[in-house]
C-alpha atoms as a PDB file:
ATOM      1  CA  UNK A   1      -7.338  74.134 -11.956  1.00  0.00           C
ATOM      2  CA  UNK A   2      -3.659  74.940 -11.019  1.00  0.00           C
ATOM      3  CA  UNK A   3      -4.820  78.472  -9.710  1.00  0.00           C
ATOM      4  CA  UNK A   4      -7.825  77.141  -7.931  1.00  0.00           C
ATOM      5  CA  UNK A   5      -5.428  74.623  -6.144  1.00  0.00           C
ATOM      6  CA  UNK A   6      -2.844  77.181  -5.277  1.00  0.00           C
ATOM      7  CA  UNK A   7      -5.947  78.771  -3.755  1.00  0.00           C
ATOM      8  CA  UNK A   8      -7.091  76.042  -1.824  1.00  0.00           C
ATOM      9  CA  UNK A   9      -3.611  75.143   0.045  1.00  0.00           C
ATOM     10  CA  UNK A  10      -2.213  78.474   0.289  1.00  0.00           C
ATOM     11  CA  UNK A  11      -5.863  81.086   1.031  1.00  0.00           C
ATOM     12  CA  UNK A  12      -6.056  83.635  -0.604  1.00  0.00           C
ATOM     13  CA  UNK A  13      -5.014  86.112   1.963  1.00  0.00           C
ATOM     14  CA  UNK A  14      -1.454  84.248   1.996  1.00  0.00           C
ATOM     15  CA  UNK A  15      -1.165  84.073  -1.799  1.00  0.00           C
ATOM     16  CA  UNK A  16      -1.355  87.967  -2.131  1.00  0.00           C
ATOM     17  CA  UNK A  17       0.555  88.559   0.753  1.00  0.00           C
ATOM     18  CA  UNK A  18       3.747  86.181  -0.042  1.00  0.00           C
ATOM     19  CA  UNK A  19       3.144  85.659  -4.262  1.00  0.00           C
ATOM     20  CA  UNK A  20       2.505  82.390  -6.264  1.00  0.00           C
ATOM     21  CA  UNK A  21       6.512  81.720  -5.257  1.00  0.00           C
ATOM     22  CA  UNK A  22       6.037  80.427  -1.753  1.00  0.00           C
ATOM     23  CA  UNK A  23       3.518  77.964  -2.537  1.00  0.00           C
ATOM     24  CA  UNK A  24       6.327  75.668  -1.702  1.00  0.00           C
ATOM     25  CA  UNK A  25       6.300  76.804   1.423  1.00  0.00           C
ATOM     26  CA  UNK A  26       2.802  75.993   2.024  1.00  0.00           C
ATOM     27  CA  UNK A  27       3.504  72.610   1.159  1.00  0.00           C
ATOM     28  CA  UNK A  28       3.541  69.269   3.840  1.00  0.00           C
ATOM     29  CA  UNK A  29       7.650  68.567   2.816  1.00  0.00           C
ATOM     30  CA  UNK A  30       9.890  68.050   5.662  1.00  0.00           C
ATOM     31  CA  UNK A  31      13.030  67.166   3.126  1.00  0.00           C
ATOM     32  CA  UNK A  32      15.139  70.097   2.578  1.00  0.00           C
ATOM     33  CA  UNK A  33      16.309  69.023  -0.834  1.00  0.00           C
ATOM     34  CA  UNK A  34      13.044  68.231  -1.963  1.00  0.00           C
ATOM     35  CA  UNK A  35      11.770  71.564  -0.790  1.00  0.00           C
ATOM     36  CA  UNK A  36      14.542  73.446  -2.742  1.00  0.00           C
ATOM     37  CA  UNK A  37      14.083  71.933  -5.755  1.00  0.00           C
ATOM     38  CA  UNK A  38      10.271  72.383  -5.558  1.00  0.00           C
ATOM     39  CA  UNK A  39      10.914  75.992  -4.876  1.00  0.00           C
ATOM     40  CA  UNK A  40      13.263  76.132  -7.600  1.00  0.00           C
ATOM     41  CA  UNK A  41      11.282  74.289 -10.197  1.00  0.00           C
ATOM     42  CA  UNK A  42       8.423  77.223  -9.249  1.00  0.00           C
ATOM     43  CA  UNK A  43      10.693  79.900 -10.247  1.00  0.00           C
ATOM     44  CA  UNK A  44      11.772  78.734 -12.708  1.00  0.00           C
ATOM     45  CA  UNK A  45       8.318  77.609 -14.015  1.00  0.00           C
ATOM     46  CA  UNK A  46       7.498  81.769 -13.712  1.00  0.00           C
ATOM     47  CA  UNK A  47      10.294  83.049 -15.341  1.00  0.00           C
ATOM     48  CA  UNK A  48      10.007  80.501 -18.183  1.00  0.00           C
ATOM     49  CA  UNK A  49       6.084  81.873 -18.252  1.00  0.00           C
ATOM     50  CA  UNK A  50       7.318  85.707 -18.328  1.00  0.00           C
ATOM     51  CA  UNK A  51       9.974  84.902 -21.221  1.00  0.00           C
ATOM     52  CA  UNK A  52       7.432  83.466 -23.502  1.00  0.00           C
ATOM     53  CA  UNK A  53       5.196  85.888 -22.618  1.00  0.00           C
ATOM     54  CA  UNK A  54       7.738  88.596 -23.659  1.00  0.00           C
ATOM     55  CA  UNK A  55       9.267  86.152 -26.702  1.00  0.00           C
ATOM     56  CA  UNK A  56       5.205  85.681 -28.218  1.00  0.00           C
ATOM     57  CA  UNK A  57       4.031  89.337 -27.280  1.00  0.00           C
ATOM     58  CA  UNK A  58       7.472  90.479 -29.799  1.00  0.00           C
ATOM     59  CA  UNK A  59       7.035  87.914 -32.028  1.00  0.00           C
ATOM     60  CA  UNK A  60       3.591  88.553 -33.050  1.00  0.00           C
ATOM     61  CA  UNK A  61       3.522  92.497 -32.666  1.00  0.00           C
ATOM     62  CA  UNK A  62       7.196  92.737 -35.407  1.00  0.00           C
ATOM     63  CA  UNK A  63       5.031  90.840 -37.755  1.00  0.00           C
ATOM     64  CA  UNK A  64       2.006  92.524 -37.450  1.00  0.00           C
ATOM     65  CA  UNK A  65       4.386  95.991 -37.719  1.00  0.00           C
ATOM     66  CA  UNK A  66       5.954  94.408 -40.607  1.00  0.00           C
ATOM     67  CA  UNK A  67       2.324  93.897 -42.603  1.00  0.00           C
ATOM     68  CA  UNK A  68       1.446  97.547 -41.599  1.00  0.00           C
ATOM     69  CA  UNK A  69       5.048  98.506 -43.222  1.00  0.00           C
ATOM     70  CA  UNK A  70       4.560  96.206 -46.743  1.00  0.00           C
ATOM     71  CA  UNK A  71       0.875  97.866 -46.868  1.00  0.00           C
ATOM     72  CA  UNK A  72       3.118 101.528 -46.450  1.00  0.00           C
ATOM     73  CA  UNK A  73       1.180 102.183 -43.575  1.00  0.00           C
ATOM     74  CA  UNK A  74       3.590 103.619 -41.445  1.00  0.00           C
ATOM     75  CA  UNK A  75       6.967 105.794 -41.804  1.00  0.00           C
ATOM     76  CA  UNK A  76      10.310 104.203 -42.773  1.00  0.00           C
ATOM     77  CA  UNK A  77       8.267 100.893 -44.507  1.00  0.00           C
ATOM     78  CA  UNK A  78      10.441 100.115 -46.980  1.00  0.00           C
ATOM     79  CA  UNK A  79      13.269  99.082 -44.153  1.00  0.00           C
ATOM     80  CA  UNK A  80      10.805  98.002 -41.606  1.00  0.00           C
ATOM     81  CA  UNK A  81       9.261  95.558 -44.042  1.00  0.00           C
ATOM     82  CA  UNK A  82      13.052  94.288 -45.147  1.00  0.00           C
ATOM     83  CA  UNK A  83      13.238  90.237 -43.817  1.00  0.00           C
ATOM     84  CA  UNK A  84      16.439  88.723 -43.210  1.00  0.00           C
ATOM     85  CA  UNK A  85      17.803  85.501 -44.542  1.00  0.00           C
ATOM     86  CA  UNK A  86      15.466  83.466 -41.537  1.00  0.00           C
ATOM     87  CA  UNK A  87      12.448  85.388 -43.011  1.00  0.00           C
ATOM     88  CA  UNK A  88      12.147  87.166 -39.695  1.00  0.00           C
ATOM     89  CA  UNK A  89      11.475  90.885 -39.970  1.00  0.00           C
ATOM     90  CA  UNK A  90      14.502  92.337 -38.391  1.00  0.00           C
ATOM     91  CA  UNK A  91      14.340  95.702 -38.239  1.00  0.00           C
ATOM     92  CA  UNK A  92       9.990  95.642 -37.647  1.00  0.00           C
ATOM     93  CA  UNK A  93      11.844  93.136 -34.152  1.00  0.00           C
ATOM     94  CA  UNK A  94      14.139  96.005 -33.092  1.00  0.00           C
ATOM     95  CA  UNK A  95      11.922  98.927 -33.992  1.00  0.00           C
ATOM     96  CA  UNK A  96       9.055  97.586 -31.694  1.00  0.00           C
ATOM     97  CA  UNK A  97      11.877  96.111 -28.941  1.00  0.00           C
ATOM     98  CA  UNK A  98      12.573 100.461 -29.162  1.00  0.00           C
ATOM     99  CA  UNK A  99       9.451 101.581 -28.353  1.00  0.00           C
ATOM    100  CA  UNK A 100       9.097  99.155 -25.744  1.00  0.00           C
ATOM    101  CA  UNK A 101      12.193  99.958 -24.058  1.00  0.00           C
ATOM    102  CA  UNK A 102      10.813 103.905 -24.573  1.00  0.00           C
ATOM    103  CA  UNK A 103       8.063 103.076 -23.111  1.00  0.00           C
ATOM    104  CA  UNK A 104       9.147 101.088 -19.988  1.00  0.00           C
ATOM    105  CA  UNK A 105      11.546 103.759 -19.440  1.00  0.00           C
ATOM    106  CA  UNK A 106       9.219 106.847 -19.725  1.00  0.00           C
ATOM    107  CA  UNK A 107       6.126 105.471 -18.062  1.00  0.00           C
ATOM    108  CA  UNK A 108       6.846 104.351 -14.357  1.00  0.00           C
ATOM    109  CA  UNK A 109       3.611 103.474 -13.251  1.00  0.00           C
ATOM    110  CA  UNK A 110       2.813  99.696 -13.690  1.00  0.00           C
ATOM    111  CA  UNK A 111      -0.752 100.317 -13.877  1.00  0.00           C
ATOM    112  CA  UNK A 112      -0.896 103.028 -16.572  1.00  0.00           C
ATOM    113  CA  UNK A 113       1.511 100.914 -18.444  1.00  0.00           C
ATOM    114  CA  UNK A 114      -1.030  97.822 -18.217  1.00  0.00           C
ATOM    115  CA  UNK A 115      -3.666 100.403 -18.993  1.00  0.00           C
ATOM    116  CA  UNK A 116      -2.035 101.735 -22.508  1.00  0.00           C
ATOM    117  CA  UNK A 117      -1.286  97.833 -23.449  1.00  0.00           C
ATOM    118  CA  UNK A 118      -4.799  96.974 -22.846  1.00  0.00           C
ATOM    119  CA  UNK A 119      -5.615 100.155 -25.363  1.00  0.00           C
ATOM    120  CA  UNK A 120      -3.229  98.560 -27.816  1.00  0.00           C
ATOM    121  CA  UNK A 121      -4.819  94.993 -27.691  1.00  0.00           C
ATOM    122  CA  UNK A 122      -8.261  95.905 -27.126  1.00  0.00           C
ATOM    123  CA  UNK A 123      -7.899  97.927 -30.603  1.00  0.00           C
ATOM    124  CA  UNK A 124      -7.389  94.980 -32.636  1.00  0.00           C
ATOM    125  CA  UNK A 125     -10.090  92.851 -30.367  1.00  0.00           C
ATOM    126  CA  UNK A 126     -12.619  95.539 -31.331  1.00  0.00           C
ATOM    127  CA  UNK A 127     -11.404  95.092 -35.386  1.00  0.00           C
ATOM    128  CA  UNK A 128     -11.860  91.092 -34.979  1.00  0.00           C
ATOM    129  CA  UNK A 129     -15.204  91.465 -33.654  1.00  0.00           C
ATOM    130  CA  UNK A 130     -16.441  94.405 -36.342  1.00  0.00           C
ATOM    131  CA  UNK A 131     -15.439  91.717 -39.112  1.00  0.00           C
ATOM    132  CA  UNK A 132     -17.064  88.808 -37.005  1.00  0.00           C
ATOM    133  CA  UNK A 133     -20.075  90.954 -36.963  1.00  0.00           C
ATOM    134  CA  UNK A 134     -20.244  91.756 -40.546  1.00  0.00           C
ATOM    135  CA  UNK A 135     -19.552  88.391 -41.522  1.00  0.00           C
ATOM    136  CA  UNK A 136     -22.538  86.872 -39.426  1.00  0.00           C
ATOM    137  CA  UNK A 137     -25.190  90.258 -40.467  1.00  0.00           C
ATOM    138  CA  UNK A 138     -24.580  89.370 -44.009  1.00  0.00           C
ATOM    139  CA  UNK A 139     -25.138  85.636 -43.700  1.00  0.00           C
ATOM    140  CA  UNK A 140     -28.357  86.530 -41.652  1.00  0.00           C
ATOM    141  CA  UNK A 141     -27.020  84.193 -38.700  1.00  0.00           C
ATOM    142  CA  UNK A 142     -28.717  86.239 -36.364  1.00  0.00           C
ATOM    143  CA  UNK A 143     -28.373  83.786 -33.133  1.00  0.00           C
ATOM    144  CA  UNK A 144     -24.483  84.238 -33.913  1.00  0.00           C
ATOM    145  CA  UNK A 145     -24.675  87.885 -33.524  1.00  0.00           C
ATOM    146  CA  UNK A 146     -24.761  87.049 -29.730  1.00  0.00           C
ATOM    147  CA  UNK A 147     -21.188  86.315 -28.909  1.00  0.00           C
ATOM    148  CA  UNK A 148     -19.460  89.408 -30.621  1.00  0.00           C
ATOM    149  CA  UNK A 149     -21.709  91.835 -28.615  1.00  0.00           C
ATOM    150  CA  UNK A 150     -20.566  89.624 -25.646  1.00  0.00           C
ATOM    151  CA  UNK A 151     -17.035  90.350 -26.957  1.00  0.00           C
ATOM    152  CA  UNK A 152     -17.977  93.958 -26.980  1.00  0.00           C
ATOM    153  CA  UNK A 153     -19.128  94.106 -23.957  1.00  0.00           C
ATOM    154  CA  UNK A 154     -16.164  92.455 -22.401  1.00  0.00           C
ATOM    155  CA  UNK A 155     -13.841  94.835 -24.450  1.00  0.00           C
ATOM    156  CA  UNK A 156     -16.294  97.750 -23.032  1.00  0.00           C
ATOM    157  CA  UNK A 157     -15.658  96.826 -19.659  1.00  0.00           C
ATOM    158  CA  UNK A 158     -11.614  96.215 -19.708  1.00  0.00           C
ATOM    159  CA  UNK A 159     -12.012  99.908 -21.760  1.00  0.00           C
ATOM    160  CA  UNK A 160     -13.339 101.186 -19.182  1.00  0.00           C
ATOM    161  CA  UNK A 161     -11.206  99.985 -15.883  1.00  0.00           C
ATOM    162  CA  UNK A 162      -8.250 100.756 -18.537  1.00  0.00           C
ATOM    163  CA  UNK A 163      -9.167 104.413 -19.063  1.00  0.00           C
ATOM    164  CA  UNK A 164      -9.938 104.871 -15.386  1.00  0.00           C
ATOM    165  CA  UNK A 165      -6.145 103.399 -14.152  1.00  0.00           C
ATOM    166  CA  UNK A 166      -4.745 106.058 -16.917  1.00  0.00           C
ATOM    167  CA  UNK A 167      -6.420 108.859 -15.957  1.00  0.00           C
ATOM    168  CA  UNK A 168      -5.079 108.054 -12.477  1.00  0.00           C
END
Protein backbone atom coordinates (compact mmCIF):
# COMPACT_ATOMS: atom_id res chain seq x y z
CA UNK A 1 0.00 0.00 0.00
CA UNK A 2 2.93 2.33 1.04
CA UNK A 3 4.58 1.73 -2.49
CA UNK A 4 1.38 2.11 -4.37
CA UNK A 5 0.90 5.52 -2.52
CA UNK A 6 4.40 6.71 -3.11
CA UNK A 7 3.31 5.93 -6.67
CA UNK A 8 0.30 7.78 -6.76
CA UNK A 9 1.72 11.30 -5.33
CA UNK A 10 5.07 11.16 -6.70
CA UNK A 11 4.46 9.16 -10.74
CA UNK A 12 6.41 6.95 -11.46
CA UNK A 13 8.60 8.79 -13.83
CA UNK A 14 9.60 11.14 -10.73
CA UNK A 15 10.14 8.25 -8.31
CA UNK A 16 12.92 6.68 -10.59
CA UNK A 17 14.27 9.79 -11.51
CA UNK A 18 14.75 11.45 -7.84
CA UNK A 19 14.49 7.87 -5.47
CA UNK A 20 11.92 6.94 -2.71
CA UNK A 21 13.97 9.93 -0.64
CA UNK A 22 12.26 12.95 -2.11
CA UNK A 23 8.87 11.83 -1.58
CA UNK A 24 8.96 14.60 0.91
CA UNK A 25 9.38 16.78 -1.57
CA UNK A 26 6.38 15.80 -3.38
CA UNK A 27 4.47 16.48 -0.45
CA UNK A 28 1.70 19.71 0.08
CA UNK A 29 4.06 21.12 3.38
CA UNK A 30 4.81 24.70 3.33
CA UNK A 31 6.58 24.45 7.06
CA UNK A 32 10.20 24.14 6.78
CA UNK A 33 10.62 22.27 10.02
CA UNK A 34 8.01 19.98 9.31
CA UNK A 35 9.46 19.29 5.91
CA UNK A 36 12.93 18.48 7.43
CA UNK A 37 11.89 16.27 9.80
CA UNK A 38 9.66 14.41 7.28
CA UNK A 39 12.65 14.17 5.07
CA UNK A 40 14.66 13.07 7.85
CA UNK A 41 12.31 10.55 9.33
CA UNK A 42 12.44 9.01 5.42
CA UNK A 43 16.05 8.49 5.63
CA UNK A 44 16.22 7.38 8.33
CA UNK A 45 13.25 4.96 7.82
CA UNK A 46 15.72 3.52 4.68
CA UNK A 47 18.73 3.18 6.39
CA UNK A 48 17.02 1.50 9.38
CA UNK A 49 15.42 -0.90 6.40
CA UNK A 50 19.07 -1.54 4.81
CA UNK A 51 20.62 -2.34 8.42
CA UNK A 52 18.15 -5.01 9.16
CA UNK A 53 18.33 -6.13 5.95
CA UNK A 54 22.14 -6.56 6.32
CA UNK A 55 21.75 -7.54 10.38
CA UNK A 56 18.88 -10.63 9.25
CA UNK A 57 20.67 -11.56 5.85
CA UNK A 58 24.12 -12.27 8.51
CA UNK A 59 22.22 -13.51 11.08
CA UNK A 60 20.52 -16.24 9.35
CA UNK A 61 23.33 -17.17 6.71
CA UNK A 62 26.30 -17.67 10.17
CA UNK A 63 23.75 -20.06 11.44
CA UNK A 64 22.93 -21.82 8.56
CA UNK A 65 27.10 -21.94 7.94
CA UNK A 66 27.35 -23.03 11.42
CA UNK A 67 24.80 -26.29 10.82
CA UNK A 68 26.77 -27.02 7.56
CA UNK A 69 30.08 -26.87 9.91
CA UNK A 70 28.51 -29.27 13.03
CA UNK A 71 27.28 -31.69 10.03
CA UNK A 72 31.42 -31.38 8.83
CA UNK A 73 30.24 -30.19 5.72
CA UNK A 74 32.64 -27.71 5.00
CA UNK A 75 36.54 -27.01 5.77
CA UNK A 76 37.72 -25.67 9.16
CA UNK A 77 34.14 -27.07 11.00
CA UNK A 78 35.33 -27.77 14.09
CA UNK A 79 36.10 -23.76 14.69
CA UNK A 80 33.35 -22.56 12.52
CA UNK A 81 30.83 -24.55 14.52
CA UNK A 82 32.56 -23.20 18.03
CA UNK A 83 29.54 -20.78 19.83
CA UNK A 84 30.49 -18.24 22.20
CA UNK A 85 29.20 -17.66 25.66
CA UNK A 86 25.77 -15.74 23.88
CA UNK A 87 25.35 -19.02 21.87
CA UNK A 88 26.04 -17.01 18.74
CA UNK A 89 28.36 -18.71 16.27
CA UNK A 90 31.25 -16.38 16.19
CA UNK A 91 33.59 -17.37 13.98
CA UNK A 92 30.57 -19.01 11.25
CA UNK A 93 29.53 -14.49 11.82
CA UNK A 94 33.04 -13.38 10.77
CA UNK A 95 33.82 -16.10 8.27
CA UNK A 96 30.63 -15.23 6.18
CA UNK A 97 31.09 -11.14 7.09
CA UNK A 98 34.77 -12.32 4.97
CA UNK A 99 33.41 -13.54 2.09
CA UNK A 100 31.07 -10.84 1.88
CA UNK A 101 33.51 -8.19 2.17
CA UNK A 102 35.55 -10.51 -0.70
CA UNK A 103 32.93 -10.42 -2.56
CA UNK A 104 31.80 -6.73 -2.52
CA UNK A 105 35.29 -5.92 -3.11
CA UNK A 106 36.04 -8.25 -6.12
CA UNK A 107 32.76 -8.00 -7.96
CA UNK A 108 31.95 -4.28 -8.98
CA UNK A 109 29.01 -4.70 -10.88
CA UNK A 110 25.76 -4.29 -8.80
CA UNK A 111 23.86 -6.38 -11.06
CA UNK A 112 26.10 -9.49 -11.25
CA UNK A 113 26.38 -9.17 -7.57
CA UNK A 114 22.39 -9.29 -7.25
CA UNK A 115 22.62 -12.01 -9.84
CA UNK A 116 25.13 -14.48 -7.74
CA UNK A 117 22.88 -13.68 -4.43
CA UNK A 118 19.83 -14.65 -6.22
CA UNK A 119 21.94 -18.08 -7.17
CA UNK A 120 22.67 -18.41 -3.48
CA UNK A 121 18.97 -18.00 -2.29
CA UNK A 122 17.28 -19.51 -5.08
CA UNK A 123 19.44 -22.79 -4.13
CA UNK A 124 17.87 -23.28 -0.91
CA UNK A 125 14.22 -22.11 -2.42
CA UNK A 126 14.63 -24.97 -4.92
CA UNK A 127 15.62 -27.53 -1.67
CA UNK A 128 12.32 -26.19 0.26
CA UNK A 129 10.20 -26.88 -2.58
CA UNK A 130 11.87 -30.58 -3.53
CA UNK A 131 10.91 -31.51 0.23
CA UNK A 132 7.43 -29.70 -0.12
CA UNK A 133 6.99 -31.81 -3.12
CA UNK A 134 7.92 -35.06 -1.67
CA UNK A 135 6.03 -34.48 1.30
CA UNK A 136 2.66 -33.77 -0.64
CA UNK A 137 3.51 -36.97 -3.58
CA UNK A 138 3.71 -39.28 -0.69
CA UNK A 139 0.55 -38.15 1.08
CA UNK A 140 -1.19 -38.34 -2.42
CA UNK A 141 -2.39 -34.56 -1.94
CA UNK A 142 -2.31 -34.12 -5.45
CA UNK A 143 -4.29 -30.57 -5.60
CA UNK A 144 -1.26 -29.43 -3.26
CA UNK A 145 1.24 -30.33 -5.79
CA UNK A 146 0.09 -27.02 -7.48
CA UNK A 147 1.83 -24.37 -5.51
CA UNK A 148 5.47 -25.87 -5.44
CA UNK A 149 5.50 -26.09 -9.30
CA UNK A 150 4.27 -22.43 -9.01
CA UNK A 151 7.32 -21.98 -6.73
CA UNK A 152 9.35 -23.57 -9.43
CA UNK A 153 8.31 -21.72 -11.87
CA UNK A 154 8.88 -18.49 -10.10
CA UNK A 155 12.43 -19.75 -9.08
CA UNK A 156 12.76 -20.70 -13.01
CA UNK A 157 12.08 -17.35 -14.01
CA UNK A 158 14.34 -15.22 -11.35
CA UNK A 159 17.04 -18.22 -12.64
CA UNK A 160 16.77 -17.17 -15.62
CA UNK A 161 16.90 -13.06 -15.57
CA UNK A 162 19.77 -14.01 -12.88
CA UNK A 163 21.91 -16.01 -15.31
CA UNK A 164 21.27 -13.54 -18.10
CA UNK A 165 22.57 -10.21 -15.79
CA UNK A 166 25.80 -12.59 -15.04
CA UNK A 167 26.62 -13.50 -18.22
CA UNK A 168 26.49 -9.76 -18.95
Amino acid sequence: IFHLGLIQIMGPGHLSKFGTPAFARFLPITSTIVFNFLSALIAAAILSAYASSIYGGINAQSFLLNSLAKEKLILFSSTIKKLNKHNRPIYAIISFIFFEFLFVTLINHKSILIGISNLGMLSAFVLTLMSLTKIQYRRKRWKNIIMPVIGFASCGILLYYSCKEIGK
